[in-house]
Protein backbone atom coordinates (compact mmCIF):
# COMPACT_ATOMS: atom_id res chain seq x y z
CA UNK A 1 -7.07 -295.83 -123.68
CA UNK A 2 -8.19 -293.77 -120.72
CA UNK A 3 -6.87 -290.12 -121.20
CA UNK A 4 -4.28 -289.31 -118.53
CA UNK A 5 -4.15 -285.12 -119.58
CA UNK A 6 -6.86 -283.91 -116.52
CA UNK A 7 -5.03 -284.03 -113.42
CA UNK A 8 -4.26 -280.44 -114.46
CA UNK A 9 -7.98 -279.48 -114.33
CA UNK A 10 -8.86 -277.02 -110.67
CA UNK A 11 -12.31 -276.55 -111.51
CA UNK A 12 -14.17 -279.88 -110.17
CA UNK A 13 -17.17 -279.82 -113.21
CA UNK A 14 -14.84 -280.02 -115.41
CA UNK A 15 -12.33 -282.81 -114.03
CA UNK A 16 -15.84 -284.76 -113.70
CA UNK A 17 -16.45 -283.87 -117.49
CA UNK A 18 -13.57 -284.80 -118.77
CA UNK A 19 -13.58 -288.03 -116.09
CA UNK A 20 -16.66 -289.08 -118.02
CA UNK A 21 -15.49 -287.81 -121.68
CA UNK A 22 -12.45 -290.50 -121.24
CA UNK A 23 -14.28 -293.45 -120.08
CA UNK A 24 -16.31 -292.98 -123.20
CA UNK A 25 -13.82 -293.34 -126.11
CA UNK A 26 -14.20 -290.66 -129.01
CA UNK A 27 -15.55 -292.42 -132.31
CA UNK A 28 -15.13 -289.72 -134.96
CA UNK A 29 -18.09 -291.54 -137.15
CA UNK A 30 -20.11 -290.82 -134.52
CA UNK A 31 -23.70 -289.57 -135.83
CA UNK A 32 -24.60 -287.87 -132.09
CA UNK A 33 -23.55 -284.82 -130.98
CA UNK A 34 -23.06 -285.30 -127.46
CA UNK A 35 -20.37 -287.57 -128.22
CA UNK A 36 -18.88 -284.81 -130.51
CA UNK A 37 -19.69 -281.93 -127.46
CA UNK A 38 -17.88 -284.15 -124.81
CA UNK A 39 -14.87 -284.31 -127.21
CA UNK A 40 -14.50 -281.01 -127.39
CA UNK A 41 -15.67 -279.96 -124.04
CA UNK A 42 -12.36 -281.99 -123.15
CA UNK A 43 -9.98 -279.81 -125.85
CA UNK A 44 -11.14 -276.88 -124.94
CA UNK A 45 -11.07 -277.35 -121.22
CA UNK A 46 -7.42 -278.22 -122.13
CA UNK A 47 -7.36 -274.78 -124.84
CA UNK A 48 -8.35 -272.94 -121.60
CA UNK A 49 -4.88 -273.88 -119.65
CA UNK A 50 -2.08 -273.00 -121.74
CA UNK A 51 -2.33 -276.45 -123.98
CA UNK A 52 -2.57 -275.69 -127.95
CA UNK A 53 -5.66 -277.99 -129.50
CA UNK A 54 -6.50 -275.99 -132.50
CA UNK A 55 -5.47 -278.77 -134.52
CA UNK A 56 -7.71 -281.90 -132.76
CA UNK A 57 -10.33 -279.28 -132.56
CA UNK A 58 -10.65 -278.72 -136.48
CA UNK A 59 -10.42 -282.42 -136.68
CA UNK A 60 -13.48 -282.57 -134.63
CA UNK A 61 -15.28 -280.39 -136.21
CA UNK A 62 -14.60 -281.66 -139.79
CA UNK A 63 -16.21 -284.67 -138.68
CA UNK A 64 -19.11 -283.36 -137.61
CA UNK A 65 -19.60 -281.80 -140.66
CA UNK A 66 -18.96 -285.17 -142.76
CA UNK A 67 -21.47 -286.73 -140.61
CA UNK A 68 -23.55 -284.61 -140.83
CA UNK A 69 -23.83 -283.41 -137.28
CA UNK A 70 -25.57 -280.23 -136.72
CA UNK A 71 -23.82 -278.27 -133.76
CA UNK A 72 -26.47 -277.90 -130.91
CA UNK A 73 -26.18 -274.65 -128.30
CA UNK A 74 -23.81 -276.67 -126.05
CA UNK A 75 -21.93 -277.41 -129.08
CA UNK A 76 -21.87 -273.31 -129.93
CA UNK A 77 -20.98 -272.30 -126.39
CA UNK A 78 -18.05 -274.51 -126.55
CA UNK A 79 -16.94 -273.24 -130.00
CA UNK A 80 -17.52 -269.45 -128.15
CA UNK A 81 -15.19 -270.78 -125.37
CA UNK A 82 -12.64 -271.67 -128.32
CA UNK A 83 -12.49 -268.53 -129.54
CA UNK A 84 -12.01 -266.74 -126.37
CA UNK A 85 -9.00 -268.76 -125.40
CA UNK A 86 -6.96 -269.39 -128.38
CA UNK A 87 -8.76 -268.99 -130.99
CA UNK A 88 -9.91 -266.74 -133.82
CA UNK A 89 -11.52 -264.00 -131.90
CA UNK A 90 -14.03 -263.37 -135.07
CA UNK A 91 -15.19 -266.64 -134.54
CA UNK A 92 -16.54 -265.22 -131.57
CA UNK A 93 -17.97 -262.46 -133.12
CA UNK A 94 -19.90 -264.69 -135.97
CA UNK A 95 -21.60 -266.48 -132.58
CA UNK A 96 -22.69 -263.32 -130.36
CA UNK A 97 -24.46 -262.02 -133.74
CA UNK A 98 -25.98 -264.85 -134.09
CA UNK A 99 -27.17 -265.14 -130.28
CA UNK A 100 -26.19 -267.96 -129.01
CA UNK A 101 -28.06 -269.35 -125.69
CA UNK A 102 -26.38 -269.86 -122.59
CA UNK A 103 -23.06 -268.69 -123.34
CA UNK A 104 -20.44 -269.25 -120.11
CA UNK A 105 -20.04 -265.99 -118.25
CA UNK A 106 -17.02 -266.25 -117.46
CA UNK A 107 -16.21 -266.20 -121.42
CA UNK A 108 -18.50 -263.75 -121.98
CA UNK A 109 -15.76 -261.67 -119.47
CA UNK A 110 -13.01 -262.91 -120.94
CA UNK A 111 -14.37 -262.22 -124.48
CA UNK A 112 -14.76 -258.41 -123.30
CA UNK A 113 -11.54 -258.11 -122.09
CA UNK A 114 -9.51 -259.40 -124.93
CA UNK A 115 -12.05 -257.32 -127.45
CA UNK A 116 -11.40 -253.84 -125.50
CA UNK A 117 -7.82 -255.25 -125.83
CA UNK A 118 -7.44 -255.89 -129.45
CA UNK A 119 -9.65 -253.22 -130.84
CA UNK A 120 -12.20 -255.54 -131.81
CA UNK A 121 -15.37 -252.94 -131.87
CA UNK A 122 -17.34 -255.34 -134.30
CA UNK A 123 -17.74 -258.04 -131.17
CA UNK A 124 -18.09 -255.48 -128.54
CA UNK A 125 -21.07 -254.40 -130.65
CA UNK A 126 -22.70 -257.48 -130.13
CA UNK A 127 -21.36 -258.32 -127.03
CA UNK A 128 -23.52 -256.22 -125.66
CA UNK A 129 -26.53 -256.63 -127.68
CA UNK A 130 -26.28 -259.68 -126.20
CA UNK A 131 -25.80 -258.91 -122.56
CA UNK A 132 -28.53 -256.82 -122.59
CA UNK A 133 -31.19 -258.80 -124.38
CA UNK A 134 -30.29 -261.80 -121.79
CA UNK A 135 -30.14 -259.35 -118.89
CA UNK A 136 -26.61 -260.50 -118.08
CA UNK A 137 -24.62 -258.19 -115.42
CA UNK A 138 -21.39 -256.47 -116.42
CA UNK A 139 -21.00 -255.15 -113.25
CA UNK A 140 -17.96 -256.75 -112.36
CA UNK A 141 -16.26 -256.01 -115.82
CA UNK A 142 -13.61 -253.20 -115.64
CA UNK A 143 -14.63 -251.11 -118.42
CA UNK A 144 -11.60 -248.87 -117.31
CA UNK A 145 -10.10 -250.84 -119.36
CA UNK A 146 -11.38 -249.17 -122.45
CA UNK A 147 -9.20 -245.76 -121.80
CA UNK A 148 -6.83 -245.85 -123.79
CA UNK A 149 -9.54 -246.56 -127.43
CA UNK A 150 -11.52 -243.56 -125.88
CA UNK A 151 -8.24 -241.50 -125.71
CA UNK A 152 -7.67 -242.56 -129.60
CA UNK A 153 -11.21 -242.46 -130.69
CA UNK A 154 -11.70 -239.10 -129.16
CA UNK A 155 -8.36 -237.38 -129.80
CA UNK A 156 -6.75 -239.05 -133.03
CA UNK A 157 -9.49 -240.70 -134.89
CA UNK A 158 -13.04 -239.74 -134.21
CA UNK A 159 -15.33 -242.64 -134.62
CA UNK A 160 -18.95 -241.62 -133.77
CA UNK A 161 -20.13 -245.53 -133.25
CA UNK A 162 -16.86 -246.92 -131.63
CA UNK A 163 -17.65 -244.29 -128.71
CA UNK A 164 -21.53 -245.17 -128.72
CA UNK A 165 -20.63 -248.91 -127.89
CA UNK A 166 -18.99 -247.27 -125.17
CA UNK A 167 -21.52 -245.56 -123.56
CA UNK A 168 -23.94 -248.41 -123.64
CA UNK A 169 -21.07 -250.95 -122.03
CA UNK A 170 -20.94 -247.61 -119.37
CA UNK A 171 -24.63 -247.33 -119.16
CA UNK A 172 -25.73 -251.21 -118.37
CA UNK A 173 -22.43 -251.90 -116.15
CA UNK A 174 -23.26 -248.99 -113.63
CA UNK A 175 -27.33 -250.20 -113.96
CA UNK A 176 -26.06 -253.51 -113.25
CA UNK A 177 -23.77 -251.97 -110.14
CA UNK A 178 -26.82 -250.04 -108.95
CA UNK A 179 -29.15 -252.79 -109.13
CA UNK A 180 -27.77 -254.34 -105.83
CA UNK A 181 -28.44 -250.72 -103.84
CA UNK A 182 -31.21 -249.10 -102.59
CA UNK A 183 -31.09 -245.81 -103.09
CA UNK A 184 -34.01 -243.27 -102.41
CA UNK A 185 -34.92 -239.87 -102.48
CA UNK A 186 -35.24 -240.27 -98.60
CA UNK A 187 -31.94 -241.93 -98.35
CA UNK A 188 -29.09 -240.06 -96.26
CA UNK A 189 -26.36 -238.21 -97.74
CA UNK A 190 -24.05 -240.88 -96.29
CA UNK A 191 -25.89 -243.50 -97.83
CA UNK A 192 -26.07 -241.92 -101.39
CA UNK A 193 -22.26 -241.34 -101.06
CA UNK A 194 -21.47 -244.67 -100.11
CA UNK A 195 -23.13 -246.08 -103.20
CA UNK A 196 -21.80 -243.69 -105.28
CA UNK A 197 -17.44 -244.61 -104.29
CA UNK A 198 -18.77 -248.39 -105.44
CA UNK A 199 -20.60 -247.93 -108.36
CA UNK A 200 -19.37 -244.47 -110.05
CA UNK A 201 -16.98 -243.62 -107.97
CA UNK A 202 -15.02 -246.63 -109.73
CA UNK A 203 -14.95 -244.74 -113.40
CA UNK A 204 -15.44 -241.04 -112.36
CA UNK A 205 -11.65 -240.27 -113.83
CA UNK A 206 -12.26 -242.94 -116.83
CA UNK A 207 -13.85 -240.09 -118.93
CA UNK A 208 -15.92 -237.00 -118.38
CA UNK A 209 -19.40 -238.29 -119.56
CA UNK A 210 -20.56 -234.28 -119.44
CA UNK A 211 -18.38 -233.44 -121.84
CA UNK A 212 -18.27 -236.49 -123.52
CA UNK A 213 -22.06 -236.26 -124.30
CA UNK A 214 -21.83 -232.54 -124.99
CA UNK A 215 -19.62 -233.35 -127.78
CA UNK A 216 -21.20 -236.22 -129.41
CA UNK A 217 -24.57 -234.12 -129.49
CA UNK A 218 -22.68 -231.49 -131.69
CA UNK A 219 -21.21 -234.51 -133.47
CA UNK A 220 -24.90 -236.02 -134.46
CA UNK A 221 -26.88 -233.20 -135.27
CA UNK A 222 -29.97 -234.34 -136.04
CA UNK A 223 -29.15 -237.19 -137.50
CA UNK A 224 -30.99 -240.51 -136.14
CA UNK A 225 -29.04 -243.14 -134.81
CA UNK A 226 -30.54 -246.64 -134.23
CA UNK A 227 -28.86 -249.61 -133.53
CA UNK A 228 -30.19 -252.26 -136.35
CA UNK A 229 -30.29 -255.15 -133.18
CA UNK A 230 -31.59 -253.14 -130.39
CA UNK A 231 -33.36 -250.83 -132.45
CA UNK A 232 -32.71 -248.03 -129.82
CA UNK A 233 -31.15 -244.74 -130.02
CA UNK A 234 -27.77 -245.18 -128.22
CA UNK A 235 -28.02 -241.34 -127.27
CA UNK A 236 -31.44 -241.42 -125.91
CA UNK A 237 -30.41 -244.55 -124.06
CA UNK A 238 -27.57 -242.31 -122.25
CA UNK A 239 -30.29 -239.52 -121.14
CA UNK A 240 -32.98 -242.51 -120.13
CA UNK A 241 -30.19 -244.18 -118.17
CA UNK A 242 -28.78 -240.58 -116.44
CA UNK A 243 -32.37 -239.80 -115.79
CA UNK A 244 -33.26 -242.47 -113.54
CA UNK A 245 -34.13 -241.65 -110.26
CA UNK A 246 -31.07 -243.85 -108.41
CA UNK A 247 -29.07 -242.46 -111.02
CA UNK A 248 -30.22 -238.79 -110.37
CA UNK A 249 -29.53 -239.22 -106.78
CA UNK A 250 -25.63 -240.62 -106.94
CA UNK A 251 -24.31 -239.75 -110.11
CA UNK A 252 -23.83 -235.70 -108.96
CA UNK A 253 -21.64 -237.05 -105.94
CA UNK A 254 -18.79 -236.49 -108.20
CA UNK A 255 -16.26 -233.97 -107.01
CA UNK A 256 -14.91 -234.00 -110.74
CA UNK A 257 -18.24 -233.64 -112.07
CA UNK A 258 -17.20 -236.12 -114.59
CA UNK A 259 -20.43 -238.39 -114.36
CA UNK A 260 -23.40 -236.79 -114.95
CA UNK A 261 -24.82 -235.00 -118.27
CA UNK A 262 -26.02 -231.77 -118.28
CA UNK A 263 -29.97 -230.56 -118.35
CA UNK A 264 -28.80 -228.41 -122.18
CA UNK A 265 -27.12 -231.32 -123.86
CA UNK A 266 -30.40 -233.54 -122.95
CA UNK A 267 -32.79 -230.25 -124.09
CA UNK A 268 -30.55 -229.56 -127.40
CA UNK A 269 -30.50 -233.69 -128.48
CA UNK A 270 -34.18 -234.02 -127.87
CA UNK A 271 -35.22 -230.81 -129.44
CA UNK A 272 -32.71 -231.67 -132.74
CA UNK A 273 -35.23 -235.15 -133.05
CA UNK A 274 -38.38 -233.36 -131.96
CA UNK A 275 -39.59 -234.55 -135.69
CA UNK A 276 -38.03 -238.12 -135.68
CA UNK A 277 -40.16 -240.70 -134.74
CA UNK A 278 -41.58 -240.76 -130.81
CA UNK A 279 -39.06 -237.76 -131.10
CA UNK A 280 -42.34 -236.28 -129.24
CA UNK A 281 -42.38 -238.99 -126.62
CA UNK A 282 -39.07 -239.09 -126.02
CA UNK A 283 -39.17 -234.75 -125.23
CA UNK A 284 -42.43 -235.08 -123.26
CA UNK A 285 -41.09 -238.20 -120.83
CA UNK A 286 -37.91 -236.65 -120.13
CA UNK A 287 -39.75 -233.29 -119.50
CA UNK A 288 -42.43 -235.25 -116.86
CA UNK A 289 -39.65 -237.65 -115.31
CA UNK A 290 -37.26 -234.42 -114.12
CA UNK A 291 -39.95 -232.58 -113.13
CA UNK A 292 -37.50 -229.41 -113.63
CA UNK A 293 -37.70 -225.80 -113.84
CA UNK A 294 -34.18 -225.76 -114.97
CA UNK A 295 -34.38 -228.35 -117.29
CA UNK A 296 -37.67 -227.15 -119.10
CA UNK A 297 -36.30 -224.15 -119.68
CA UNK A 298 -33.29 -225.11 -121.39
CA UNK A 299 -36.12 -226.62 -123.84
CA UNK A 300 -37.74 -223.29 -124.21
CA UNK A 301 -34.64 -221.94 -125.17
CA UNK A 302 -33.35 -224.60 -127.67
CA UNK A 303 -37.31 -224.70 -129.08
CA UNK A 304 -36.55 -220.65 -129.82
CA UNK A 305 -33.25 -221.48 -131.67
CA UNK A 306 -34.93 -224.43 -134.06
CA UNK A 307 -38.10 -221.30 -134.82
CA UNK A 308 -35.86 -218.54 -135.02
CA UNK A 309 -33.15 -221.23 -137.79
CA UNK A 310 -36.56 -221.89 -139.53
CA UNK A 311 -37.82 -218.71 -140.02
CA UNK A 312 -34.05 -218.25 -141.34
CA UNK A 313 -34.67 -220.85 -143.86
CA UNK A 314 -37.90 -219.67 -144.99
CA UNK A 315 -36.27 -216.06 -145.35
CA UNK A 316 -33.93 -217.78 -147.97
CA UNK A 317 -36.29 -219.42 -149.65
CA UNK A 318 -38.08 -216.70 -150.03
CA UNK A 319 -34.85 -214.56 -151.38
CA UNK A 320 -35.06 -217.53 -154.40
C-alpha cells in the first residue's frame, strides 16, 4: 500500500523522493541497493522531523547485510544523515574517517553543531579533515559556539589537541568568510574595516587568538605536531593562515586586539623547529612573505637564545 506519512515533508526533493520510494514497494530480499537507498532515504527523511525510525532502519540494514548488499556512497551519506538526527553520533564519526563522498551540507552543519555541543572532539577532528580536503565552506557555521569547551579546555583541563581542532575550525571558517572579499593592499581603510565587522569582527570576543597562540607555543616546545590525516602542523597552519596578505590587512582592525598573533610567538615557534623537517622552509617563507624589519628581528633574537641554551648545554657536558 501507498505510504500516506509525506504530506509532512517542506522540502520539495524530498516529497518527490519519497513520492517515488512509495509507488515502488520495499522488498527486503531485494539484491539492489537502490531499492535499499530509497527505503531509507524515506526513514530518514522521516528521522529528520521529529519521527523515531531507529528500529525500521536497523531492519533495513540487517537486510542488506543478509543479502549481501554492499552500501554504495548514497547509501553512506544517508547512514551520515542518520546519525546526525537521531542517531549514534559515533556512527558519524566511523563515516567522516573514513571519507565519505558527497556528504549533505546541511548535515555536515548539523553534525558540527551537535559535536561542539556534546563534546565530541574525536568527530570534530575529522570533520574537518574532511571539510578541508573537499574544500567545503564553514563560513556560515557559528564556531562561537565552541566557547564554553575553550573556557574548560583552557582554564580547567588543558588539552593541547582539543584546542588545535579549534584553531583549524577558526582558521578555514574565516578563509572561507574572506574568500568572498576583495581585499588589497590598495584597498581603503573603509573597505578593510567593512570586511573585517563580517568576517572577524563576528569572533573577535570568542577568544584572544594572541594570547591564545602565545600560550600554546610555551605549551609545545619543540615538540612536532602533525596531524596523521592532513599531515600538517596545526601551529604552522595558524601562522600560514595569519600571514596571508587579506589576512594581514583585516585581522589588526580589532580594537580588542584579540585576532591577530604576534611577530615573537611566530619567531619563537619557528625557531623551536628550525631542526624539524622543512623547519628551514617553514622560517625562510615566513621571513620572505612579511617582508619585516620587526619581525626578522624577533628571529635574531630568539636565534641568540637557542646559541646562547646550547652553548649552556655543551658547558654541562663538558662539567661531566
Amino acid at each position: 500500500m501507498p505510504r500516506k506519512d509525506f504530506a509532512f515533508i517542506e522540502d520539495p526533493v524530498e516529497q518527490a523522493f519519497e513520492v517515488a520510494a512509495s509507488i515502488t514497494k520495499f522488498d527486503p530480499k531485494s539484491k539492489c541497493v537502490d531499492n535499499f537507498n530509497d527505503e531509507l532515504r524515506v526513514l530518514v527523511s522521516q528521522q529528520r522531523h521529529g519521527q523515531d525510525k531507529q528500529s525500521e532502519m536497523n531492519f533495513v540494514l540487517k537486510q542488506m547485510k543478509q543479502n549481501g548488499v554492499k552500501p554504495n556512497d548514497v547509501t553512506n551519506a544517508l547512514l551520515f544523515s542518520r546519525a546526525v538526527h537521531g542517531g549514534d553520533i559515533k556512527d558519524g564519526n566511523i563515516l567522516l574517517k573514513k571519507g565519505v563522498a558527497a556528504l549533505d551540507q546541511s548535515d555536515l552543519q548539523a553534525f558540527f553543531d551537535k559535536s561542539v555541543r556534546n563534546d565530541n572532539f574525536d568527530g570534530l577532528g575529522h570533520l574537518i579533515n574532511y571539510v578541508e580536503a573537499n574544500s567545503i565552506s564553514t563560513a556560515g557555521w557559528d564556531i562561537n559556539k565552541f566557547r564554553p569547551a575553550l573556557e574548560f579546555y583552557l582554564n580547567h583541563s588543558f588539552d593541547l589537541q582539543k584546542l588545535l581542532t579549534f584553531t583549524r575550525f577558526y582558521a578555514h571558517s574565516l578563509n572561507c568568510a574572506l574568500a568572498s572579499h576583495n581585499i588589497t593592499a590598495d584597498s581603503s581603510v573603509s573597505e578593510k574595516q567593512a570586511v573585517f565587522e563580517a568576517t572577524f569582527g563576528k569572533v573577535e570576543s570568542l577568544v584572544d587568538m594572541n594570547a591564545l597562540f602565545e600560550h600554546l607555543v610555551a605549551k609545545v616546545g619543540n615538540r612536532t605536531l602533525v596531524d596523521p590525516v592532513s599531515r600538517q602542523d596545526p601551529m604552522m597552519a595558524l601562522i600560514e593562515f595569519f600571514t596571508q596578505p587579506s589576512v594581514m590587512e583585516v585581522s589588526r582592525f580589532s580594537q580588542q586586539g584579540t585576532t591577530f598573533i604576534s611577530n615573537d610567538s611566530m619567531a619563537e615557534y619557528l625557531v623551536n623547529h628550525l631542526t624539524t623537517t622543512n623547519g628551514f622552509d617553514n622560517l625562510a617563507s615566513t621571513v620572505i612573505r612579511l617582508n619585516s624589519d620587526d619581525f626578522s628581528s624577533n628571529v635574531l633574537d630568539h636565534l641568540r637564545q637557542l646559541k646562547k641554551m646550547s652553548a649552556s648545554r655543551e658547558s654541562i657536558r663538558a662539567a661531566y
